[in-house]
PDB file of N, CA and C in Angstrom:
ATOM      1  N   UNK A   1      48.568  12.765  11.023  1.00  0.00           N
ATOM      2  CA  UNK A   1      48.674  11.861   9.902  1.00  0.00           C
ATOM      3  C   UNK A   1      47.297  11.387   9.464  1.00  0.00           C
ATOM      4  N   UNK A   2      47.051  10.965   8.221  1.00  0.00           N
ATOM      5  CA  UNK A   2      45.896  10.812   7.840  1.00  0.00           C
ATOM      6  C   UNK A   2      45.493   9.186   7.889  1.00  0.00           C
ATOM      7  N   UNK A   3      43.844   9.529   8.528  1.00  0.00           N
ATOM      8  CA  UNK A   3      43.622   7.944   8.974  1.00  0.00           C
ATOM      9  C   UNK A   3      43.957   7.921  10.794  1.00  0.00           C
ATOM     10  N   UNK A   4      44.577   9.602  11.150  1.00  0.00           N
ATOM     11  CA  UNK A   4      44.953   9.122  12.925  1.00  0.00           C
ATOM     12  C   UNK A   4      43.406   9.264  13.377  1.00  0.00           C
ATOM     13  N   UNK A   5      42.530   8.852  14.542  1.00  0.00           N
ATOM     14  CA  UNK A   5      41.497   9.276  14.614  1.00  0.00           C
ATOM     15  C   UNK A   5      41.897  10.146  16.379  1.00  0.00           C
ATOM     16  N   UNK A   6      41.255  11.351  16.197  1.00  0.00           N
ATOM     17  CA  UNK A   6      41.210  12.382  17.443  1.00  0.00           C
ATOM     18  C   UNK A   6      39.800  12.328  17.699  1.00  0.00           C
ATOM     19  N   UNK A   7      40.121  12.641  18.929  1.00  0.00           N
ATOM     20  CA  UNK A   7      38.566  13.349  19.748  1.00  0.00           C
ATOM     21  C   UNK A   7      38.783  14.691  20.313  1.00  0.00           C
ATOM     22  N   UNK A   8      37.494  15.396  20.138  1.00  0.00           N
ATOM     23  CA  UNK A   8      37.480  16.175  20.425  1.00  0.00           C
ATOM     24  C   UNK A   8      36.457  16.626  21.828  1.00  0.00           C
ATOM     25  N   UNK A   9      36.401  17.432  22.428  1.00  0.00           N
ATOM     26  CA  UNK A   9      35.066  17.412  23.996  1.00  0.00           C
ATOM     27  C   UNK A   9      34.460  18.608  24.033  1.00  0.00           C
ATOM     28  N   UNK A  10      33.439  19.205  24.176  1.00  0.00           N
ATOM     29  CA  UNK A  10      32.609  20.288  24.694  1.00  0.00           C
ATOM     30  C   UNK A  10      32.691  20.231  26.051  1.00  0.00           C
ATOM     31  N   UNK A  11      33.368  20.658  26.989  1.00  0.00           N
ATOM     32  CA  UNK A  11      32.837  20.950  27.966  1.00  0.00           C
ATOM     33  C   UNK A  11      31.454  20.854  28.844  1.00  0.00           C
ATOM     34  N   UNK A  12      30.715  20.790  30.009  1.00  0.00           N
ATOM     35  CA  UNK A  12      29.415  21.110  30.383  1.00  0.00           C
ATOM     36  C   UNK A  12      29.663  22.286  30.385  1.00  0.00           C
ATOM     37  N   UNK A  13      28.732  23.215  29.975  1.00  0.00           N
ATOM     38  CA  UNK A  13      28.481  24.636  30.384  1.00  0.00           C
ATOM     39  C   UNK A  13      27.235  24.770  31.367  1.00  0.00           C
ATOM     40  N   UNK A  14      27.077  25.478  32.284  1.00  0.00           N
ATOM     41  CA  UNK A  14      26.186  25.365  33.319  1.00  0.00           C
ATOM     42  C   UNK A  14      26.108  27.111  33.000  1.00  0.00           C
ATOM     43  N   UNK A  15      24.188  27.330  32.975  1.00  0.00           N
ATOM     44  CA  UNK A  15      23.916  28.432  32.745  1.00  0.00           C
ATOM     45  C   UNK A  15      23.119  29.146  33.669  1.00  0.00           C
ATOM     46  N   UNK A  16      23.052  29.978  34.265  1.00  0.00           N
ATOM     47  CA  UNK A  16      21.920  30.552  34.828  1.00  0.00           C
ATOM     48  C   UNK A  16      21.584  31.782  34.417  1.00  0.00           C
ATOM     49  N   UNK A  17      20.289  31.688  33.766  1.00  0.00           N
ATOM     50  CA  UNK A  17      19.939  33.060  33.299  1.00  0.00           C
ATOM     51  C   UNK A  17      19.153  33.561  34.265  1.00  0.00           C
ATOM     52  N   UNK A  18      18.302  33.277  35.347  1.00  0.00           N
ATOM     53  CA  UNK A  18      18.586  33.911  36.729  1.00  0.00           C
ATOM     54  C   UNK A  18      18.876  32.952  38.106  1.00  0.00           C
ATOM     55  N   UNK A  19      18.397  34.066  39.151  1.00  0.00           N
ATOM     56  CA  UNK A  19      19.439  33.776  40.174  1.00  0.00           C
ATOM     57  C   UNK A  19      18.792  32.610  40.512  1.00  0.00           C
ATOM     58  N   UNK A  20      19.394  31.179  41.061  1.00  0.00           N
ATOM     59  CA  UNK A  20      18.931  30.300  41.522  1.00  0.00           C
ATOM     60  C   UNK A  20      18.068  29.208  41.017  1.00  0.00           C
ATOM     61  N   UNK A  21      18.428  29.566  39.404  1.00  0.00           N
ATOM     62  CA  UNK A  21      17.756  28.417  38.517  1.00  0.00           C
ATOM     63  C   UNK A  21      19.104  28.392  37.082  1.00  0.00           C
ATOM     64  N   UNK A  22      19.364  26.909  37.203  1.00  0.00           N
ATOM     65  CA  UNK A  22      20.402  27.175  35.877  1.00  0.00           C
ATOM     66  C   UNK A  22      19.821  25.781  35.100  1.00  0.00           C
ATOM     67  N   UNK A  23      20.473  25.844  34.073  1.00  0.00           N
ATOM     68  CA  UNK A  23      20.562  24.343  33.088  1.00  0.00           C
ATOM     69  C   UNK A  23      21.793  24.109  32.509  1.00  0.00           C
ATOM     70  N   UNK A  24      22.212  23.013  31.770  1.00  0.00           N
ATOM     71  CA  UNK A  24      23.288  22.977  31.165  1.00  0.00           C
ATOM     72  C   UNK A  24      23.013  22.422  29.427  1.00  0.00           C
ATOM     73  N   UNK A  25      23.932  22.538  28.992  1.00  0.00           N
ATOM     74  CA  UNK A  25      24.698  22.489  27.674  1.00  0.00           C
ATOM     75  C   UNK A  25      26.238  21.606  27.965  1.00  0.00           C
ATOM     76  N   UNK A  26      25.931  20.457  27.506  1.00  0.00           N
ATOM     77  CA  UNK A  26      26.285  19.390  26.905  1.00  0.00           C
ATOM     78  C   UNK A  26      27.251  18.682  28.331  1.00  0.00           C
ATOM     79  N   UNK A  27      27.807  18.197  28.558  1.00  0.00           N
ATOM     80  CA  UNK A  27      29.578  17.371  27.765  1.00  0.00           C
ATOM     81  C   UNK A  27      29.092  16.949  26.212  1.00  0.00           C
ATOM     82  N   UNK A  28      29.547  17.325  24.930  1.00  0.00           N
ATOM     83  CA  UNK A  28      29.782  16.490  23.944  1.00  0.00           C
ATOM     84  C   UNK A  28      30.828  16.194  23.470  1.00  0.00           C
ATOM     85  N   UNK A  29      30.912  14.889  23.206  1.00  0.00           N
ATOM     86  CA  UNK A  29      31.854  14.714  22.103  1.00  0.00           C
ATOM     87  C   UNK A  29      32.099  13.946  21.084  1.00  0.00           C
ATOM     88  N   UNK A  30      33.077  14.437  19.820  1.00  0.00           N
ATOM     89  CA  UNK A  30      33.335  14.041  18.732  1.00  0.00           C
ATOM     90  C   UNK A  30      34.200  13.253  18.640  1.00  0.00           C
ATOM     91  N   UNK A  31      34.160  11.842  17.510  1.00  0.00           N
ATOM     92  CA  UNK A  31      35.589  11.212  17.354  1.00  0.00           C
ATOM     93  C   UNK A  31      35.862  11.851  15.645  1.00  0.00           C
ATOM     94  N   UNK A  32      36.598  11.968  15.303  1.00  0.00           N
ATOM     95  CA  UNK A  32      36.856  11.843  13.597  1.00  0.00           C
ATOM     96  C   UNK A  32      38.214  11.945  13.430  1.00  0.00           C
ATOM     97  N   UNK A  33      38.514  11.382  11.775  1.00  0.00           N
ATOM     98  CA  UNK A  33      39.191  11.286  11.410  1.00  0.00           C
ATOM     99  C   UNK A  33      40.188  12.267  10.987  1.00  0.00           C
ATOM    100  N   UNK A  34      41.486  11.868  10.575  1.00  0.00           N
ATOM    101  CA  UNK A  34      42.323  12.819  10.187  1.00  0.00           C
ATOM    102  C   UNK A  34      42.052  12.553   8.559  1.00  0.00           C
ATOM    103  N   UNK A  35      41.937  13.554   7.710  1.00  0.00           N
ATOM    104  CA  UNK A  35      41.819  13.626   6.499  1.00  0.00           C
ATOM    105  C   UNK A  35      42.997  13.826   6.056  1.00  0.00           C
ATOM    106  N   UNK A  36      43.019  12.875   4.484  1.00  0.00           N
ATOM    107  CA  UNK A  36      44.468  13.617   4.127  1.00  0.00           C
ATOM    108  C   UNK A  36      44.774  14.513   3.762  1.00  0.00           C
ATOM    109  N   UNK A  37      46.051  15.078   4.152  1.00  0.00           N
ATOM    110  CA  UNK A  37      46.619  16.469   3.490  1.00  0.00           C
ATOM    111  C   UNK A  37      46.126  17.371   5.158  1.00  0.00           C
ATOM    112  N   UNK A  38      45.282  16.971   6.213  1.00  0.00           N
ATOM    113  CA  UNK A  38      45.025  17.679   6.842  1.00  0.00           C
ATOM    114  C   UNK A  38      46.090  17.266   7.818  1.00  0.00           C
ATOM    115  N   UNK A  39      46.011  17.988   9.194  1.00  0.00           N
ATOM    116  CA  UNK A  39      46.510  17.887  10.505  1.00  0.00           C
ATOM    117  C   UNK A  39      45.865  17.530  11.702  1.00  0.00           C
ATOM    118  N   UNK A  40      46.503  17.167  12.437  1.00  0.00           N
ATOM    119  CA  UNK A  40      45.542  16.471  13.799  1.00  0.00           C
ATOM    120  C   UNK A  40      44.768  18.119  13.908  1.00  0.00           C
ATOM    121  N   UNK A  41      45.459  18.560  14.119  1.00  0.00           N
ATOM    122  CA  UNK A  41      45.292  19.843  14.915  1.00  0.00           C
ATOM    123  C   UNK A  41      43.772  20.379  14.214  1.00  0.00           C
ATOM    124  N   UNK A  42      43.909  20.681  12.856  1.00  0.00           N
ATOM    125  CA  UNK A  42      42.875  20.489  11.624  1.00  0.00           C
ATOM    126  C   UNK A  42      41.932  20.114  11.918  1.00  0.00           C
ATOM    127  N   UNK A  43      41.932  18.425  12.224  1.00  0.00           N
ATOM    128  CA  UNK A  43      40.545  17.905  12.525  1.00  0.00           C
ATOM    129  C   UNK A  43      39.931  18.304  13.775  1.00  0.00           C
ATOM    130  N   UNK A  44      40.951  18.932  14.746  1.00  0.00           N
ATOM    131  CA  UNK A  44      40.107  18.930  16.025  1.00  0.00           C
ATOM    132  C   UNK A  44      40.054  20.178  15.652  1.00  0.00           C
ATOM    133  N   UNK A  45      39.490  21.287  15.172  1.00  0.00           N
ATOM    134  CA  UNK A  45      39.667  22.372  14.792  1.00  0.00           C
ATOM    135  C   UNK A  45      38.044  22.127  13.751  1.00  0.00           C
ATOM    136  N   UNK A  46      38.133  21.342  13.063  1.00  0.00           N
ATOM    137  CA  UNK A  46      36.896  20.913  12.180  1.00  0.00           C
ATOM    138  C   UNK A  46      35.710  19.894  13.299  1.00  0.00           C
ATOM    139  N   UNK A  47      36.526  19.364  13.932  1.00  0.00           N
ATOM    140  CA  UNK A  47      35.837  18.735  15.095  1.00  0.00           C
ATOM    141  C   UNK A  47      35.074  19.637  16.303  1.00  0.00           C
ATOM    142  N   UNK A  48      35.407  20.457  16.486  1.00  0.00           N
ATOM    143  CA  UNK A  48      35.445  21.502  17.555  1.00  0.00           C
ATOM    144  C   UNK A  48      34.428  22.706  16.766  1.00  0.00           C
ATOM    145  N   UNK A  49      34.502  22.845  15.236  1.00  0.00           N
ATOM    146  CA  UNK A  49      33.149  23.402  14.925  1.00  0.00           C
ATOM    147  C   UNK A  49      32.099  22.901  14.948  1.00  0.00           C
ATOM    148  N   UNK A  50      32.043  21.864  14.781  1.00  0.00           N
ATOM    149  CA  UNK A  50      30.863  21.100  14.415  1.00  0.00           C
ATOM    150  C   UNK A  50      30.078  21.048  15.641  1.00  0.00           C
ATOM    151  N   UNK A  51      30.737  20.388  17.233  1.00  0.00           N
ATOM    152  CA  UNK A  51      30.601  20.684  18.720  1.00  0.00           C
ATOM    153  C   UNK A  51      29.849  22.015  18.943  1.00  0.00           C
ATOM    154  N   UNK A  52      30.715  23.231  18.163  1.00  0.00           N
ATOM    155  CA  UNK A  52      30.197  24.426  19.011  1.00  0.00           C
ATOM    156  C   UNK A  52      28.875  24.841  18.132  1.00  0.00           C
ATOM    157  N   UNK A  53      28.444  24.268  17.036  1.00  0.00           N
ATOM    158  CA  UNK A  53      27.249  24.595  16.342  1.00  0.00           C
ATOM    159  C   UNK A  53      26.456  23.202  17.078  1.00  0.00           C
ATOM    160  N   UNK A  54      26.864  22.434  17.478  1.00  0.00           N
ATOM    161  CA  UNK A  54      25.415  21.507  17.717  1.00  0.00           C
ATOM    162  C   UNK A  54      25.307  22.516  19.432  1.00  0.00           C
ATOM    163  N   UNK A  55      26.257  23.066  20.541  1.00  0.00           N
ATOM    164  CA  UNK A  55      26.000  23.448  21.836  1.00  0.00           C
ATOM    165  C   UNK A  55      25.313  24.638  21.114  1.00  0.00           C
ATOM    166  N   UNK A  56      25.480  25.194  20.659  1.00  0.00           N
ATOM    167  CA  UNK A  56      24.396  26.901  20.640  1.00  0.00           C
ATOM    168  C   UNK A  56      23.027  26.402  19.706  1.00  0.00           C
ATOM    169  N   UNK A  57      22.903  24.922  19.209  1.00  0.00           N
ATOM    170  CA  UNK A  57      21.225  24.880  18.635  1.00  0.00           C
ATOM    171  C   UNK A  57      20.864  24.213  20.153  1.00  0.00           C
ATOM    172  N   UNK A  58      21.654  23.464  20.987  1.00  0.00           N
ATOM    173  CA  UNK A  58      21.226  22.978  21.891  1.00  0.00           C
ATOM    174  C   UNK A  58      20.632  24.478  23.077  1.00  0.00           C
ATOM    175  N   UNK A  59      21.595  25.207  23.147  1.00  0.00           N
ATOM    176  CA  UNK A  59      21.363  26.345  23.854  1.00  0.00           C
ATOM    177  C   UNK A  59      20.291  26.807  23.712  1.00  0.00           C
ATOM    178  N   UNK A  60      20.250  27.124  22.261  1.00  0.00           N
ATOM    179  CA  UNK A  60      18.650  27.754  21.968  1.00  0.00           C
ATOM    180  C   UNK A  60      17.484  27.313  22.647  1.00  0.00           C
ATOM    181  N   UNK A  61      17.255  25.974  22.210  1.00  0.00           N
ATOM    182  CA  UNK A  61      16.175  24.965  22.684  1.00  0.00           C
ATOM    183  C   UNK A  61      16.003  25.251  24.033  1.00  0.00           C
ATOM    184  N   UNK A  62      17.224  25.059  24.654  1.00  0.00           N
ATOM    185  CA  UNK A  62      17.151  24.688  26.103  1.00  0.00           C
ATOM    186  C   UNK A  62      16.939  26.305  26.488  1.00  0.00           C
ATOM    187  N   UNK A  63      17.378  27.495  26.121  1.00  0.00           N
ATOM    188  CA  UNK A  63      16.671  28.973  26.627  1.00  0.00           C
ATOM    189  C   UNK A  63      15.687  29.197  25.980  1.00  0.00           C
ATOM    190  N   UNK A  64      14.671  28.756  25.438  1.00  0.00           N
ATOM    191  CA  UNK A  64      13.546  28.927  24.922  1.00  0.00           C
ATOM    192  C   UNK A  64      12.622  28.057  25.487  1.00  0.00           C
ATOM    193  N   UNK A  65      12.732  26.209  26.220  1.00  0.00           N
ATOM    194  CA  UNK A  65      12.275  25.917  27.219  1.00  0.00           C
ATOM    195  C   UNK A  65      12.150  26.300  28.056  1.00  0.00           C
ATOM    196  N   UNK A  66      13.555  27.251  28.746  1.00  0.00           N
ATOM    197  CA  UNK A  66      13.496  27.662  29.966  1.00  0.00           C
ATOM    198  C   UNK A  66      12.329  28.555  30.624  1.00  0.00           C
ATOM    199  N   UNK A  67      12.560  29.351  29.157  1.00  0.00           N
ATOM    200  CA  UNK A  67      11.525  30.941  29.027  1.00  0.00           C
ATOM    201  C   UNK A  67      10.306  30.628  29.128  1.00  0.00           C
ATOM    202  N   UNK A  68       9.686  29.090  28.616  1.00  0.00           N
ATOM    203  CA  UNK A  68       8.217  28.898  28.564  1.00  0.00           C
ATOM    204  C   UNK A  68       7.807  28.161  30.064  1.00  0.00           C
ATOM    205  N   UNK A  69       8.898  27.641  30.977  1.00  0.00           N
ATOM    206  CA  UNK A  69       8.795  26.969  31.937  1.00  0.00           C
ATOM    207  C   UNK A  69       8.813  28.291  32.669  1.00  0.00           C
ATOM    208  N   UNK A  70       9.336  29.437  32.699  1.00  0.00           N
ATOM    209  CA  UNK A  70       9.336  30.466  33.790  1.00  0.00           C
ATOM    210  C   UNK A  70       8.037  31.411  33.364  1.00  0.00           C
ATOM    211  N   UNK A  71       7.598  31.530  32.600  1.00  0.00           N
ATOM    212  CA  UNK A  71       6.375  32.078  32.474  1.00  0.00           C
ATOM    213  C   UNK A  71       5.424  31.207  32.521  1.00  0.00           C
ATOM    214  N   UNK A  72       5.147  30.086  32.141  1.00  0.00           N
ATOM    215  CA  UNK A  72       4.393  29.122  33.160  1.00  0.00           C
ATOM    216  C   UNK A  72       3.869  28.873  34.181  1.00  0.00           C
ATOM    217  N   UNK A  73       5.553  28.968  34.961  1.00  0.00           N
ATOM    218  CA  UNK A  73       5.642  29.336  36.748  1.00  0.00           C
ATOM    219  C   UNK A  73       5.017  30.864  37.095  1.00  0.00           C
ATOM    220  N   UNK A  74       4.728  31.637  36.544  1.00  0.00           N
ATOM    221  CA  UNK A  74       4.473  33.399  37.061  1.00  0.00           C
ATOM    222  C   UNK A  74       3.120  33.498  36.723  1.00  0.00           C
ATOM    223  N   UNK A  75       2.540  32.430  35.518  1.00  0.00           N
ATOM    224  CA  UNK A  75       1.464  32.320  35.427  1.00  0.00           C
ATOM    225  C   UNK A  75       0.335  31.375  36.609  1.00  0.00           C
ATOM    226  N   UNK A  76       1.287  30.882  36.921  1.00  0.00           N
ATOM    227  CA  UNK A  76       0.520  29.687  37.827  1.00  0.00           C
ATOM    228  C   UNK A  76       0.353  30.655  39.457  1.00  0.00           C
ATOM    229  N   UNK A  77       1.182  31.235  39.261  1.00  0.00           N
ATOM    230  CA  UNK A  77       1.398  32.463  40.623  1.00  0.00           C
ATOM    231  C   UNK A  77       0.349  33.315  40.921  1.00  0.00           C
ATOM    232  N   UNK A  78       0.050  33.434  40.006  1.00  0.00           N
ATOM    233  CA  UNK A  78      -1.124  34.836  39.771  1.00  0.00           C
ATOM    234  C   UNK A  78      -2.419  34.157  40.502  1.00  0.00           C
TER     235      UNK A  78
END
């Protein structure tokens, strides 16, 4: 119904792009509204995009830190 307000959650995702070093991506979450003419289901559906585009700019960041922190480390090795 319009005007219900839902939430929606991202999960933590826990990553390891190798063995014995990981990071994570998020818990997030969204509250919003039900729009009219829409469905709960709708908003968490519009809610739940919005989540999975902010976790993959977060992803990025955070595997592109990773990459400069592990060549860092291989540099400091040498």
């Amino acid at each position: 119904m319009a005007g219900e307000r839902v939430t929606v959650t991202w999960g933590k995702m826990l990553i390891s792009p190798v063995q014995y070093n990981t990071f994570d991506v998020g818990p997030f979450s969204l509250e919003t509204e039900v729009l009219p003419g829409e469905t709960a289901e709708q908003a968490m559906a519009r809610g739940y995009a919005i989540l999975e585009g902010f976790a993959r700019k977060t992803y990025a960041g955070k595997i592109e830190a990773f990459r400069a922190a592990l060549g860092d480390a291989k540099k400091a090795m040498r």
